[in-house]
N, C-alpha and C. Protein backbone atom coordinates (compact mmCIF):
# COMPACT_ATOMS: atom_id res chain seq x y z
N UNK A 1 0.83 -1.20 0.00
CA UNK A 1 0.00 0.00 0.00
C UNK A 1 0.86 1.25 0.00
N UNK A 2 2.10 1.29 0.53
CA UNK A 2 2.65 1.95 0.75
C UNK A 2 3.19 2.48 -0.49
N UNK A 3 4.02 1.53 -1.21
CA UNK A 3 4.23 1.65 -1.93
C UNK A 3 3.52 2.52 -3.56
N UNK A 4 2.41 1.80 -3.48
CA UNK A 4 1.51 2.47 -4.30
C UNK A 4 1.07 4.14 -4.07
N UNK A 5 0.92 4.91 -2.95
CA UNK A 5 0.37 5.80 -2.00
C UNK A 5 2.34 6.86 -2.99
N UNK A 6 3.45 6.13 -2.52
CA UNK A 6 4.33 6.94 -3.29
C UNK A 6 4.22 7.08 -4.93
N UNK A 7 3.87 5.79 -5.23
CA UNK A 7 3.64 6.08 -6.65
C UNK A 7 2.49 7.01 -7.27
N UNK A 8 1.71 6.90 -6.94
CA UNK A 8 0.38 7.97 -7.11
C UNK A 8 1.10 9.68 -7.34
N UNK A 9 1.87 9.55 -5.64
CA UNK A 9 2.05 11.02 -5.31
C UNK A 9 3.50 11.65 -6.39
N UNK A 10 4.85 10.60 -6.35
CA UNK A 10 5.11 10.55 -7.57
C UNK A 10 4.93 11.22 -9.13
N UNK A 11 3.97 10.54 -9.44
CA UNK A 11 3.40 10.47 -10.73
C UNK A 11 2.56 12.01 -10.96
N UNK A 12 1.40 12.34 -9.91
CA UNK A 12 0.85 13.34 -9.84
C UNK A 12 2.11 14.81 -10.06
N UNK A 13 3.29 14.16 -8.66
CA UNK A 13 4.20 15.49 -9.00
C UNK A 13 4.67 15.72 -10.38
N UNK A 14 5.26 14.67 -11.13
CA UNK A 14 5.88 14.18 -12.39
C UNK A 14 4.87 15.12 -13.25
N UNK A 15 3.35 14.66 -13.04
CA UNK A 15 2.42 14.94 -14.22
C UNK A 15 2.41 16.40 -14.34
N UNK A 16 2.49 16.84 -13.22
CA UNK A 16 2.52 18.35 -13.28
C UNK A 16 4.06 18.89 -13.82
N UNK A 17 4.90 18.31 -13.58
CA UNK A 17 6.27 18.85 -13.95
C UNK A 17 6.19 18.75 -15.33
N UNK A 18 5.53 17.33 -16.07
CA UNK A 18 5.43 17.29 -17.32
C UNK A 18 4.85 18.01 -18.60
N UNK A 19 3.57 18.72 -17.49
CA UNK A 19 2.70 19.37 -17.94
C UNK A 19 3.54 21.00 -18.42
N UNK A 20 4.13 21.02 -17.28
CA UNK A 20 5.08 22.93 -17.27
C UNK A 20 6.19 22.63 -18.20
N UNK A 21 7.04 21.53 -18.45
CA UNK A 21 8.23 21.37 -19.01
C UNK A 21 8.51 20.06 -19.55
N UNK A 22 7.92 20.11 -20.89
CA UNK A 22 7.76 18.70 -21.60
C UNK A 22 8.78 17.97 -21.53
N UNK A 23 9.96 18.59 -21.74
CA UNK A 23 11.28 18.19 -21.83
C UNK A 23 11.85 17.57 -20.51
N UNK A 24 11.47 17.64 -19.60
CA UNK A 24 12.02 17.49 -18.53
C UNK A 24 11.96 15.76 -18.57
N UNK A 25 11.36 15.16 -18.73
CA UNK A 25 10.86 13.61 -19.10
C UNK A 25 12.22 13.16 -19.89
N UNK A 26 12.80 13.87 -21.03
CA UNK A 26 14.19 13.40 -21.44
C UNK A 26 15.40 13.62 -20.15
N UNK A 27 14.96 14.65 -19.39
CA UNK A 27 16.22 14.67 -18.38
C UNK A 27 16.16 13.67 -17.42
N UNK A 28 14.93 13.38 -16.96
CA UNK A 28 15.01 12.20 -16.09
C UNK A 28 15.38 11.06 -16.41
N UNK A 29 14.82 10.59 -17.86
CA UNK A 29 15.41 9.91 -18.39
C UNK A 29 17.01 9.29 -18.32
N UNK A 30 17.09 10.24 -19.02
CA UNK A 30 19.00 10.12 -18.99
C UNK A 30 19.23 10.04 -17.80
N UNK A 31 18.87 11.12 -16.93
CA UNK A 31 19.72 11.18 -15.53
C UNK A 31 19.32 9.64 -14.80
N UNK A 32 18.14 8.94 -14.59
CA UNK A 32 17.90 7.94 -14.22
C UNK A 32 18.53 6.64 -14.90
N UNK A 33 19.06 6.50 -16.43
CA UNK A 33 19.95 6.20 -16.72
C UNK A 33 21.18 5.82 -15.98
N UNK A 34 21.92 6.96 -16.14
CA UNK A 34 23.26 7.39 -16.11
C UNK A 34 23.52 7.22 -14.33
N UNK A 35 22.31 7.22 -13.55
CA UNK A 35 22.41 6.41 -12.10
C UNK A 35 22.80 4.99 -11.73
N UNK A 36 21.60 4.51 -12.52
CA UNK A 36 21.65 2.86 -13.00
C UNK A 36 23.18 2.13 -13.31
N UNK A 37 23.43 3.24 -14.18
CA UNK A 37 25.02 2.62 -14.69
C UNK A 37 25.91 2.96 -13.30
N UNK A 38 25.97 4.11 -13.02
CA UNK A 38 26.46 3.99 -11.36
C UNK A 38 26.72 3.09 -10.78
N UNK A 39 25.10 2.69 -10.26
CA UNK A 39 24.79 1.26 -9.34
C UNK A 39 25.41 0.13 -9.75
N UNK A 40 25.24 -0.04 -11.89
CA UNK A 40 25.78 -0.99 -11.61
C UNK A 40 27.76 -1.40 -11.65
N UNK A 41 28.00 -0.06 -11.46
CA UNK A 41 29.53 -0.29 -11.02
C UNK A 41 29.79 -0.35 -9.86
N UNK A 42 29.04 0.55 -8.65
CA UNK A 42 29.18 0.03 -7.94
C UNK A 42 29.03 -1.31 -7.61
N UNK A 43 28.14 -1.83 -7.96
CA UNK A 43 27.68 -3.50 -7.34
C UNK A 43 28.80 -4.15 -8.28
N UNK A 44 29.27 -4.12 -9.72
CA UNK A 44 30.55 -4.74 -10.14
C UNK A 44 31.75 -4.72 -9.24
N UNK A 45 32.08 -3.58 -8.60
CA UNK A 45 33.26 -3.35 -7.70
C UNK A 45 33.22 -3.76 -6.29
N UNK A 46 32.09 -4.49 -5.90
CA UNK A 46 31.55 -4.90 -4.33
C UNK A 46 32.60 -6.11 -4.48
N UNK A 47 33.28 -6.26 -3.17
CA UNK A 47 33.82 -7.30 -2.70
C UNK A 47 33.17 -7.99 -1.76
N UNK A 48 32.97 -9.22 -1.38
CA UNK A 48 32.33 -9.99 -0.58
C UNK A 48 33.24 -10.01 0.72
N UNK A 49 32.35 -9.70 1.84
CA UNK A 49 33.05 -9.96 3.22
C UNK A 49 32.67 -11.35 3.24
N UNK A 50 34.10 -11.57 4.32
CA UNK A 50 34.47 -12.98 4.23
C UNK A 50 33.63 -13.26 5.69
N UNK A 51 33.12 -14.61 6.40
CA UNK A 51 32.47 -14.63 7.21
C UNK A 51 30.84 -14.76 7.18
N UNK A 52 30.22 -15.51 8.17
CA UNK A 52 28.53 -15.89 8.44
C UNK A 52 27.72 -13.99 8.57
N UNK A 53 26.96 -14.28 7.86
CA UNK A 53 25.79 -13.19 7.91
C UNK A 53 25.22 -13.63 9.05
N UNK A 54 25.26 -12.16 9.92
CA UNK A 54 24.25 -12.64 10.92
C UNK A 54 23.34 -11.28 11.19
N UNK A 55 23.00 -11.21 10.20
CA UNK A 55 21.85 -9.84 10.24
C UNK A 55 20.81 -10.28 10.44
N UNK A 56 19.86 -9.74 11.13
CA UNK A 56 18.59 -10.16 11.56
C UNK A 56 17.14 -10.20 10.22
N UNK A 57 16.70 -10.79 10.29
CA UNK A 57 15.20 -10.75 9.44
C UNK A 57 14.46 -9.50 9.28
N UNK A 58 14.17 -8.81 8.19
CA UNK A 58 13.24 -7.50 7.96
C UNK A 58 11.86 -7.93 8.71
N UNK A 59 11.34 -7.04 9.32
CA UNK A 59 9.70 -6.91 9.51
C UNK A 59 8.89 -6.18 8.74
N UNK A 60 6.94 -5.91 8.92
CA UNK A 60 7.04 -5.73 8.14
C UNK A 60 7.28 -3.89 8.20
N UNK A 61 7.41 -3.23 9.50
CA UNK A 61 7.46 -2.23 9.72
C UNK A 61 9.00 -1.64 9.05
N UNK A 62 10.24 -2.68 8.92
CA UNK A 62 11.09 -2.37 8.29
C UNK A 62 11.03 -1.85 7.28
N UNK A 63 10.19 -2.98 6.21
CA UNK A 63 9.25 -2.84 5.08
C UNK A 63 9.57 -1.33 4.61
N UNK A 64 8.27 -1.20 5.30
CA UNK A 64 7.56 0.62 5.16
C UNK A 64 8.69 1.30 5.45
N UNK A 65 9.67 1.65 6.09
CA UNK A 65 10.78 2.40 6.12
C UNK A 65 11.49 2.19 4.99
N UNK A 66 11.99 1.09 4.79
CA UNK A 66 12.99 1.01 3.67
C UNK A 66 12.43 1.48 1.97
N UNK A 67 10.78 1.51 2.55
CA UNK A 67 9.90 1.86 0.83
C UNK A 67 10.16 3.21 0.68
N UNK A 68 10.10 3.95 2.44
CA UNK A 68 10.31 5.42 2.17
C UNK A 68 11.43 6.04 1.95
N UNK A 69 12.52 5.52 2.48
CA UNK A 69 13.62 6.24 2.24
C UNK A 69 15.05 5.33 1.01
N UNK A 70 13.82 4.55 -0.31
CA UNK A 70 14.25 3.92 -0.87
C UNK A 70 14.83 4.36 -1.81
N UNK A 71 15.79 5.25 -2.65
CA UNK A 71 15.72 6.10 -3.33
C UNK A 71 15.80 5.05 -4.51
N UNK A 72 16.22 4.31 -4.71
CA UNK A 72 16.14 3.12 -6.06
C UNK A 72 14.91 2.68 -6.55
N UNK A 73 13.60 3.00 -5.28
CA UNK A 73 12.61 2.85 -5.68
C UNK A 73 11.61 3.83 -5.92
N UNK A 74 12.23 5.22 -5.65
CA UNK A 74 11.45 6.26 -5.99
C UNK A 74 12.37 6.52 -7.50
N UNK A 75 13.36 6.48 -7.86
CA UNK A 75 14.08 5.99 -9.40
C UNK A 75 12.94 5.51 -10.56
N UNK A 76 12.62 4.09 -9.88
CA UNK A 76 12.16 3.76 -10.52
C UNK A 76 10.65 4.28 -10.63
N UNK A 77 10.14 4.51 -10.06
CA UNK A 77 8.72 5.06 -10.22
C UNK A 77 8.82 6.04 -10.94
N UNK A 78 9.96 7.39 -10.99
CA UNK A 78 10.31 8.71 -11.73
C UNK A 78 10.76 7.93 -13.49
N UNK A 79 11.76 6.73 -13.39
CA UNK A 79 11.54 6.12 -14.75
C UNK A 79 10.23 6.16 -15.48
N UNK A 80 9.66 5.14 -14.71
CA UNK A 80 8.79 4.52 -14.82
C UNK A 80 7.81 5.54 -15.92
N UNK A 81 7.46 7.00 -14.86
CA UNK A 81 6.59 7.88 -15.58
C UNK A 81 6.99 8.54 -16.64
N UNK A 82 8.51 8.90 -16.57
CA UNK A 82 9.49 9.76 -17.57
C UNK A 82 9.38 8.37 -18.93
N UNK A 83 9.48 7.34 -18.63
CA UNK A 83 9.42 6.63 -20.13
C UNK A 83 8.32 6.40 -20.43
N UNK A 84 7.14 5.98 -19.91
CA UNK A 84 5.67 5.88 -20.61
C UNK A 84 4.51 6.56 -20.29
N UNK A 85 4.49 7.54 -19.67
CA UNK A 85 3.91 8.85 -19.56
C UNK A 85 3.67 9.42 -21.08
N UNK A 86 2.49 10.10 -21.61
CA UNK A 86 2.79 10.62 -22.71
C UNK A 86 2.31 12.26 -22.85
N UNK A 87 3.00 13.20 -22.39
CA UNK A 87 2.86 14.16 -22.07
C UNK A 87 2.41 14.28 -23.43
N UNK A 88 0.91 15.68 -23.54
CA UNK A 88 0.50 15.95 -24.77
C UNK A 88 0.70 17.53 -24.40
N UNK A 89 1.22 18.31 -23.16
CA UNK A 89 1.17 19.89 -23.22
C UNK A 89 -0.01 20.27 -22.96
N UNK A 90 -1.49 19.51 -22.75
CA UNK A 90 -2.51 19.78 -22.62
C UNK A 90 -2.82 18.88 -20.45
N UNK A 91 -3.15 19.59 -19.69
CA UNK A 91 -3.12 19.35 -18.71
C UNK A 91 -4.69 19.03 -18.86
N UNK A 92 -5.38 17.87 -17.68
CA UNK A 92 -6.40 17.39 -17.58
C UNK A 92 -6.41 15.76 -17.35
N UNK A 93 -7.79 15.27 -17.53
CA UNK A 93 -8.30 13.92 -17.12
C UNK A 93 -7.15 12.96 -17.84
N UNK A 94 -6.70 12.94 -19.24
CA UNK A 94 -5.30 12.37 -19.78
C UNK A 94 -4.52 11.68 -19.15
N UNK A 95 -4.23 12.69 -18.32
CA UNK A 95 -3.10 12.86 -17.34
C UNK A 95 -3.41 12.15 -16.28
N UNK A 96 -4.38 12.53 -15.38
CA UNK A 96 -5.08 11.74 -14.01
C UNK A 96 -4.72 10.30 -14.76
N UNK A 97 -5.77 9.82 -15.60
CA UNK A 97 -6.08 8.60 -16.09
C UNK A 97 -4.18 7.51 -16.16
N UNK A 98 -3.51 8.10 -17.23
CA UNK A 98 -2.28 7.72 -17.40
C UNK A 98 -1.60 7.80 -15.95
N UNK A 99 -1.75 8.39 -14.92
CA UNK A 99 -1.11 8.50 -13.50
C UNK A 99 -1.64 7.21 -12.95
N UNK A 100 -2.59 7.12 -13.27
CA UNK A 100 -3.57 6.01 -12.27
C UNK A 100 -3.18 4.79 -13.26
N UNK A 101 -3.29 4.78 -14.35
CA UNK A 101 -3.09 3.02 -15.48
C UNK A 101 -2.05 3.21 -15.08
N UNK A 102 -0.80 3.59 -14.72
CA UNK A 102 0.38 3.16 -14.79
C UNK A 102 0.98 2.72 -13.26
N UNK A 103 0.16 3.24 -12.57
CA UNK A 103 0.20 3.38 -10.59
C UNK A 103 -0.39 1.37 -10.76
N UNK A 104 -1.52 1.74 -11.26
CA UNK A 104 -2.02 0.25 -11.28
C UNK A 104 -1.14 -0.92 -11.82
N UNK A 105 -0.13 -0.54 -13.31
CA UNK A 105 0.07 -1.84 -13.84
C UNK A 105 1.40 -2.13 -12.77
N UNK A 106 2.28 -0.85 -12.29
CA UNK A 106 3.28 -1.38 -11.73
C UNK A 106 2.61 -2.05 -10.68
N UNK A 107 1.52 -1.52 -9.51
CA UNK A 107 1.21 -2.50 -8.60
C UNK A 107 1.20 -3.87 -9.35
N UNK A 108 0.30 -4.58 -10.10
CA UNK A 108 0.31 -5.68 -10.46
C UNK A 108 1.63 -6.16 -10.79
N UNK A 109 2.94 -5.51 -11.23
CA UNK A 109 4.03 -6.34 -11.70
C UNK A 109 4.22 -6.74 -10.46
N UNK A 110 4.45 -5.65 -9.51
CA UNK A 110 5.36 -5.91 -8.46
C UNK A 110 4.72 -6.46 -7.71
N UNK A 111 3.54 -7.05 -7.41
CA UNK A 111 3.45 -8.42 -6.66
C UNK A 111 3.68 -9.37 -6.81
N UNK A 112 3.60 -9.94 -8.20
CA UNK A 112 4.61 -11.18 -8.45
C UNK A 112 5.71 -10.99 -8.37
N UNK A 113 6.48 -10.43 -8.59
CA UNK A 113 7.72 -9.66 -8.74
C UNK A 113 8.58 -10.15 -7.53
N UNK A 114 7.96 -9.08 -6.40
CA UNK A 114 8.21 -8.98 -4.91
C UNK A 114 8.51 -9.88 -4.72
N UNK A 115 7.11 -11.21 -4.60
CA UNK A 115 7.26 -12.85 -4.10
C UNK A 115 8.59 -13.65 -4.53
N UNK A 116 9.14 -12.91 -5.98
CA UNK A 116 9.50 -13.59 -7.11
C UNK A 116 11.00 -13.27 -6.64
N UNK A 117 10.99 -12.30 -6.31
CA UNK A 117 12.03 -11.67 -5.72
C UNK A 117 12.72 -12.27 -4.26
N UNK A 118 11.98 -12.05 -3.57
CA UNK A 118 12.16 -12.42 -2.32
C UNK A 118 12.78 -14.44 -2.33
N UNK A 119 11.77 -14.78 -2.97
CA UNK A 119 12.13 -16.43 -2.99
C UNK A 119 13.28 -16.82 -3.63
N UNK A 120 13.47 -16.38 -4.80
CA UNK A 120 14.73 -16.15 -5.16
C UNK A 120 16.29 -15.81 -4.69
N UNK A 121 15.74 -14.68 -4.17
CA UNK A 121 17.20 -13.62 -3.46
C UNK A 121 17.71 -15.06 -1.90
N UNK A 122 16.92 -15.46 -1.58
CA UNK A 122 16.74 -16.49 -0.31
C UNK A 122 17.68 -17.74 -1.45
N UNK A 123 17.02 -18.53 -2.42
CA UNK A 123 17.84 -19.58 -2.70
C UNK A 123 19.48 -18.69 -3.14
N UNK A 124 19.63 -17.63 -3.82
CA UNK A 124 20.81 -17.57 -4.31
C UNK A 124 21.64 -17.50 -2.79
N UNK A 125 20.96 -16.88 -1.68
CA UNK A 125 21.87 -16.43 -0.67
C UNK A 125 22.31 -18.28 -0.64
N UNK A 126 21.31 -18.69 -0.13
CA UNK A 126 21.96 -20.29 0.44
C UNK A 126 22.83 -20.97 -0.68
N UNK A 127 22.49 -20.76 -1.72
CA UNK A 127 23.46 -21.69 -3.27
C UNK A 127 24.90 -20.62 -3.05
N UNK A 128 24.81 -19.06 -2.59
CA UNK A 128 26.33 -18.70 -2.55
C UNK A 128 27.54 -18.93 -1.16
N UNK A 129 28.13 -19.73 -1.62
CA UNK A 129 29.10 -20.26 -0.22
C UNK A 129 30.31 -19.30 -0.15
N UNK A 130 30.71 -19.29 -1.59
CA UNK A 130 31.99 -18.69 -1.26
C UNK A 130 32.42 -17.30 -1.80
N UNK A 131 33.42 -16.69 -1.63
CA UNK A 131 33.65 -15.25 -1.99
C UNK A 131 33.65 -15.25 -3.84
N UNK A 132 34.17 -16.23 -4.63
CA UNK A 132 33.94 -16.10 -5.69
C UNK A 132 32.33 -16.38 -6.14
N UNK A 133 31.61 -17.32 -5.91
CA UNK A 133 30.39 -16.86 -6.10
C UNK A 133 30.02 -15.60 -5.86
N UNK A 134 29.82 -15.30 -4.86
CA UNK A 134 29.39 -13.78 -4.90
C UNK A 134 29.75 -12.83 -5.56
N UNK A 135 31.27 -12.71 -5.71
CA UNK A 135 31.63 -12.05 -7.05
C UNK A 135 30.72 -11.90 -8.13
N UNK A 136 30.72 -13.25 -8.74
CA UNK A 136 30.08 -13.38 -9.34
C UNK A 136 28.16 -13.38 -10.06
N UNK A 137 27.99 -13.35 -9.20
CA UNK A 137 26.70 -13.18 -8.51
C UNK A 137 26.32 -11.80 -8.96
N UNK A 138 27.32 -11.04 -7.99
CA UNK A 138 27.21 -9.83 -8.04
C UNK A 138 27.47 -9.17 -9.93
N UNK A 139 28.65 -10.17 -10.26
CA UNK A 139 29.22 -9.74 -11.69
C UNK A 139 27.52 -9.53 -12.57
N UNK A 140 27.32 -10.29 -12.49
CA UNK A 140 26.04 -10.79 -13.28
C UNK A 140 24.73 -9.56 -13.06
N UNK A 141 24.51 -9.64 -11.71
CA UNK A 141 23.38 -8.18 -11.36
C UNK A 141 23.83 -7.27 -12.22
N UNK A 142 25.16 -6.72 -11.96
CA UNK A 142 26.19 -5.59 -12.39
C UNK A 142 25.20 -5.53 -14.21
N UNK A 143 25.78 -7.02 -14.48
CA UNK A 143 24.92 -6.85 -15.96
C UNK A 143 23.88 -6.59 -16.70
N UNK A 144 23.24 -7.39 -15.46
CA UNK A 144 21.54 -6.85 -16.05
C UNK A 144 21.27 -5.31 -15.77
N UNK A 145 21.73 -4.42 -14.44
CA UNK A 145 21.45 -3.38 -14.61
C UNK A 145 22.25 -2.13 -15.27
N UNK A 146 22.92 -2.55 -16.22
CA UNK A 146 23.58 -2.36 -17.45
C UNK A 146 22.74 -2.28 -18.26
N UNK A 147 22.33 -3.58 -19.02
CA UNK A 147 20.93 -3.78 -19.56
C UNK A 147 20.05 -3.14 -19.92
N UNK A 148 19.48 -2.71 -18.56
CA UNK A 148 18.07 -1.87 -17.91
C UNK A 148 18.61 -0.41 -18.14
N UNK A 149 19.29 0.10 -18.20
CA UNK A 149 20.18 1.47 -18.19
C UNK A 149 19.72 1.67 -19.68
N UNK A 150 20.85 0.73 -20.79
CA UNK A 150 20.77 0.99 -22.11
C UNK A 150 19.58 0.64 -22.59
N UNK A 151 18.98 -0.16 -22.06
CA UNK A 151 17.40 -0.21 -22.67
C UNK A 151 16.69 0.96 -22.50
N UNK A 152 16.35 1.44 -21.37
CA UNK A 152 15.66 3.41 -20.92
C UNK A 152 16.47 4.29 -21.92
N UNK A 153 17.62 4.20 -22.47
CA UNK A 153 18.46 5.09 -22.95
C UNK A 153 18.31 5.33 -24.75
N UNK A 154 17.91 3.89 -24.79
CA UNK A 154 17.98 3.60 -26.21
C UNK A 154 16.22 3.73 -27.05
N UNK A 155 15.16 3.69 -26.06
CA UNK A 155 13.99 3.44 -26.24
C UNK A 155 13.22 4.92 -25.94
């Protein structure tokens, strides 16, 4: 819920920014880009600490904190609107409507997603034993959000 409640508010800010400065949708663009590629050097350049994880389990009150002060996930929601948003310069119902179809389809990805996510991220932790897995591991994320970068960039 939470999540959604940012995306709405998000999108509404976006719609209005889009509305005053059409162009601005190419800057986020790029700039949301050109982050991505960031991240994924940083996460290429992560070295694995050696030693047992013993961090405790998220709740779900963690949850809600980590949604708010997520900035990878307010990224993506600012993507999200900057690439399929279709600003026409004409402010109105358009706009509401496209804020709300797009608030909606990401909810629907990201519940499978989430699950998809979560169950996942759990087997790779247990399948990675050693410092070169993780490397590697990590090598690989590094790639896909490479990927995801030049795909927003190119489209």
């Amino acid at each position: 819920m939470t999540y959604i409640v940012f995306t709405l508010l998000i999108g509404f800010g976006i719609g209005e920014l889009f509305d005053a400065y059409p162009w601005l949708y190419l800057a986020l663009k790029y700039a949301g880009s050109f982050y991505l590629l960031y991240l994924s050097y940083k996460i290429w350049m992560l070295n694995p600490k050696p030693g047992p994880d013993v961090s405790k389990p998220m709740g779900f009150k963690d949850g809600v904190i980590l949604t708010m002060f997520n900035p990878k996930a307010h990224l993506l929601m600012i993507l999200m609107f900057s690439q399929f948003m279709q600003p026409d310069g004409r402010p109105g119902s358009q706009m509401v409507a496209q804020i709300f179809l797009l608030t909606f389809a990401l909810a629907l990805v990201n519940i499978p997603n989430h699950l998809v996510w979560s169950y996942m991220g759990d087997v790779i932790a247990r399948r990675i034993k050693s410092n070169q897995s993780d490397r590697k591991s990590n090598m690989i994320f590094s790639v896909m959000l490479i990927s995801v970068a030049i795909y927003i960039l190119i489209s």
